[in-house]
C-alpha atoms as a PDB file:
ATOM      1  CA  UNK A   1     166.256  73.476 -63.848  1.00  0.00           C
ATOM      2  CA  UNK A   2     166.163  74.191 -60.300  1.00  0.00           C
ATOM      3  CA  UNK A   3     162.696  75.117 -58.469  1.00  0.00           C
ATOM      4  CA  UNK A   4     161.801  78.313 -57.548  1.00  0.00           C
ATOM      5  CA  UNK A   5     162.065  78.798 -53.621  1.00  0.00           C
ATOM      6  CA  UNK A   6     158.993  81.224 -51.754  1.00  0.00           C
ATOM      7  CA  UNK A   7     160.341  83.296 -49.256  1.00  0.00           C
ATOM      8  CA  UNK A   8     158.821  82.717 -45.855  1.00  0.00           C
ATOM      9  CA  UNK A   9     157.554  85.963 -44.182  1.00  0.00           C
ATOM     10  CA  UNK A  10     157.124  84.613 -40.469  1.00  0.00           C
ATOM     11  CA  UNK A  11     155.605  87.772 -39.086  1.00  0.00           C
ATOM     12  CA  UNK A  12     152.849  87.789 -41.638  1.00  0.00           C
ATOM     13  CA  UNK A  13     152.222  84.286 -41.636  1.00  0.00           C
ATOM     14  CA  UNK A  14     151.419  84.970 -37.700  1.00  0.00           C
ATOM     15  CA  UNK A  15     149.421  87.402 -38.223  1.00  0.00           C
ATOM     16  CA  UNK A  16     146.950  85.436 -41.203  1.00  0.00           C
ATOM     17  CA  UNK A  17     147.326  82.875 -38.359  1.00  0.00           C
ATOM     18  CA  UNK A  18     146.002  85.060 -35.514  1.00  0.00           C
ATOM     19  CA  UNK A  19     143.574  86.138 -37.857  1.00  0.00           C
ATOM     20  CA  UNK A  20     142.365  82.715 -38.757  1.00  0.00           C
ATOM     21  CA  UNK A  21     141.974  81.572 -35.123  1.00  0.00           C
ATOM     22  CA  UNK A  22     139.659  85.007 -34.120  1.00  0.00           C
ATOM     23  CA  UNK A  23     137.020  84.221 -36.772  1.00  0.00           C
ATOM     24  CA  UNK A  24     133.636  83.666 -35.093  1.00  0.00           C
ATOM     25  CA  UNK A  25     132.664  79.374 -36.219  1.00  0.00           C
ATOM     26  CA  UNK A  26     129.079  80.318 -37.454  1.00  0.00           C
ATOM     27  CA  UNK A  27     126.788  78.554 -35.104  1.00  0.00           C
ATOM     28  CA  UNK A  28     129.054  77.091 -32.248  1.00  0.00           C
ATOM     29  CA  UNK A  29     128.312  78.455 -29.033  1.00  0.00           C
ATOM     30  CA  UNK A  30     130.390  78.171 -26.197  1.00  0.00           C
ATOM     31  CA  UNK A  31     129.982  75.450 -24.325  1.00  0.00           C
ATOM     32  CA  UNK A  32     130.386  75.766 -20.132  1.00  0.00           C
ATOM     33  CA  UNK A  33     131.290  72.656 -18.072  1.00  0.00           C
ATOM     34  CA  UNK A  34     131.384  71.388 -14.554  1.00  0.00           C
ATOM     35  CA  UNK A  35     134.457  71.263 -13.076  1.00  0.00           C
ATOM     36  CA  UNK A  36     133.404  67.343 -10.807  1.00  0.00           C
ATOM     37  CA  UNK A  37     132.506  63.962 -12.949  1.00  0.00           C
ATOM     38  CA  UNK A  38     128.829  62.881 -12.250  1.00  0.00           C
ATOM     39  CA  UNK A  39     129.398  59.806 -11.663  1.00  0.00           C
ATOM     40  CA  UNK A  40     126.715  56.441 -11.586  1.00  0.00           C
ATOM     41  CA  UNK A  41     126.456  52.760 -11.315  1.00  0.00           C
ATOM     42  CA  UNK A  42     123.678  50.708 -13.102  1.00  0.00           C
ATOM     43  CA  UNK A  43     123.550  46.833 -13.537  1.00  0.00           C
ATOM     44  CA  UNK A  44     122.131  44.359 -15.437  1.00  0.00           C
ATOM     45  CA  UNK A  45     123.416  40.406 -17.131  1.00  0.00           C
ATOM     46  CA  UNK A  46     123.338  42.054 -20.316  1.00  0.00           C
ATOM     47  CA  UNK A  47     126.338  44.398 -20.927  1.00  0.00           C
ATOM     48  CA  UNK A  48     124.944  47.041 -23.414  1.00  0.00           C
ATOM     49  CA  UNK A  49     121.776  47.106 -21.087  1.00  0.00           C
ATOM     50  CA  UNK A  50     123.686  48.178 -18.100  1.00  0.00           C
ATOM     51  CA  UNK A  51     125.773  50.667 -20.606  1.00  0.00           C
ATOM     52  CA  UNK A  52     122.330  52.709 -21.589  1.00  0.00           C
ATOM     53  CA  UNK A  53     120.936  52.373 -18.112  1.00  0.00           C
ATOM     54  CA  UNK A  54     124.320  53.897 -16.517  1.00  0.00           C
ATOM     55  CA  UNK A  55     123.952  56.575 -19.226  1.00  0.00           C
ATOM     56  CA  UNK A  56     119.999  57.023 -18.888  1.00  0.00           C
ATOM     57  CA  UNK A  57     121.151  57.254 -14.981  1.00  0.00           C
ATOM     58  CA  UNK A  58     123.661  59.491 -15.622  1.00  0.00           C
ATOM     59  CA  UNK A  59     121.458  62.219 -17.732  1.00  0.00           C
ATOM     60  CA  UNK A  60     118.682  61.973 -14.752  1.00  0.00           C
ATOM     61  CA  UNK A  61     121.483  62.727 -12.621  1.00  0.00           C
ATOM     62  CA  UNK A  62     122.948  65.586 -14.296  1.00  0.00           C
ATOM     63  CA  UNK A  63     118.953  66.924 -14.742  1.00  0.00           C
ATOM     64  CA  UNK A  64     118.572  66.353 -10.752  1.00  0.00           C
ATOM     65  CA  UNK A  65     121.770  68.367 -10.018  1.00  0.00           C
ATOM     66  CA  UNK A  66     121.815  71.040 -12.444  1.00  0.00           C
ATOM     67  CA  UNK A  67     119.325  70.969 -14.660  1.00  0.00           C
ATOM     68  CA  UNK A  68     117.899  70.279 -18.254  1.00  0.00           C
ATOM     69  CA  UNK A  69     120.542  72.088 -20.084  1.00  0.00           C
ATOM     70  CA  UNK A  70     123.229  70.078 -18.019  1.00  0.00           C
ATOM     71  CA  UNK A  71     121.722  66.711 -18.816  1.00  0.00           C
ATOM     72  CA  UNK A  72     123.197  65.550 -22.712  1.00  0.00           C
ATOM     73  CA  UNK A  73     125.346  62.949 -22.158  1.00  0.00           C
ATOM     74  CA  UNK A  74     126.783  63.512 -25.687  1.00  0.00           C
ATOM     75  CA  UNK A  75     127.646  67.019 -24.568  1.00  0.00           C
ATOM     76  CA  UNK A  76     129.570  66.106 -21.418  1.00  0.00           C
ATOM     77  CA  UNK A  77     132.883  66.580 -21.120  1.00  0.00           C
ATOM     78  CA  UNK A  78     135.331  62.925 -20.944  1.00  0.00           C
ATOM     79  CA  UNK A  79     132.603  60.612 -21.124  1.00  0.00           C
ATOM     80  CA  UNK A  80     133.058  57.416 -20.455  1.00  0.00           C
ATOM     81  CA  UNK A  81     131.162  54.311 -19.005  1.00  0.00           C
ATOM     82  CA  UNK A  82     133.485  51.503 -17.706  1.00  0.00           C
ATOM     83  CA  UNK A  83     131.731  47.775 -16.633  1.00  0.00           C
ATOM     84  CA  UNK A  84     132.934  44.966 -14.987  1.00  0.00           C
ATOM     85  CA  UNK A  85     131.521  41.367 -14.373  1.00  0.00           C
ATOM     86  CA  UNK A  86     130.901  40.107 -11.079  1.00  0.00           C
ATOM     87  CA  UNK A  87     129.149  36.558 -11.087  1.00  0.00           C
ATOM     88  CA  UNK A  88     126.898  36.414 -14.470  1.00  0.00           C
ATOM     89  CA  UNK A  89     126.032  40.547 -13.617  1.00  0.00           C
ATOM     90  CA  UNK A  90     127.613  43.681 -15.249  1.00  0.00           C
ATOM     91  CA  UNK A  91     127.962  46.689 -13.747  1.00  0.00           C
ATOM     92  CA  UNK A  92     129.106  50.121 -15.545  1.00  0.00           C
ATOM     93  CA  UNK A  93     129.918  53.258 -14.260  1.00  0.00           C
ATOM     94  CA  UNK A  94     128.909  56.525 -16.090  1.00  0.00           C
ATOM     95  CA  UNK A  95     131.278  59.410 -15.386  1.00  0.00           C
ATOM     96  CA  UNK A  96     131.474  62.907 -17.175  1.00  0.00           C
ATOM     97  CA  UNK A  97     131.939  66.707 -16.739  1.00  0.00           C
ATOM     98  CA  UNK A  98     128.010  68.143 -17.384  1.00  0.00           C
ATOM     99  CA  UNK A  99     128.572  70.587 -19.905  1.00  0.00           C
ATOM    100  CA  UNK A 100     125.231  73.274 -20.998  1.00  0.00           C
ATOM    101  CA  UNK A 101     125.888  74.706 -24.770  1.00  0.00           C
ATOM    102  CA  UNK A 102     125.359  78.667 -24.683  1.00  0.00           C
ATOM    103  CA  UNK A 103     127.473  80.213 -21.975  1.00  0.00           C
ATOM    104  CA  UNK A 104     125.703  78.761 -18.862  1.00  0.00           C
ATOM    105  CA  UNK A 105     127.750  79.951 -15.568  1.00  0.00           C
ATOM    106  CA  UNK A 106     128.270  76.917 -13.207  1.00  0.00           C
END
């Protein structure tokens, strides 16, 4: 017994497609982001303590620059904090895009 084949109707699938993609996601807003990294240094002997004080650093930063809206580390765009050991220190560097959640220009 051979299966039963669907016919594929490409125009419509487009359009459920389009469709799909135009629905409004509930409560995301949009989200506006500086196009230049912030980027900081902070060091300490203790890896993870020079991690949160580059990222502590970086949020002041972002506050300084732009403001409180601009400041959430965990809405910044690429973040990333790199360290390297020199002697028994570390030092990391913070670098993201500030991003504000709710159509902000900048």
């Amino acid at each position: 017994m051979s299966r039963p084949r669907i016919a594929l109707n490409i125009p419509a699938a487009a359009a459920i497609a389009a469709a799909i993609l135009t629905i409004p996601a509930g409560d995301a807003q949009a989200q506006t982001c500086k196009r230049i990294p912030t980027q900081v240094h902070a060091t300490a002997f203790v890896k993870a303590v020079a991690t949160n004080k580059a990222v502590q650093k970086w949020s002041a930063t972002a506050k300084a620059q732009y403001g409180l809206p601009w400041s959430a580390w965990s809405a910044a765009l690429g973040h990333k904090v790199k360290c390297t050991r020199t002697g028994g220190a570390h030092t990391c560097l913070a670098s993201a895009k500030p991003c504000a959640i709710g159509g902000l220009s900048g």
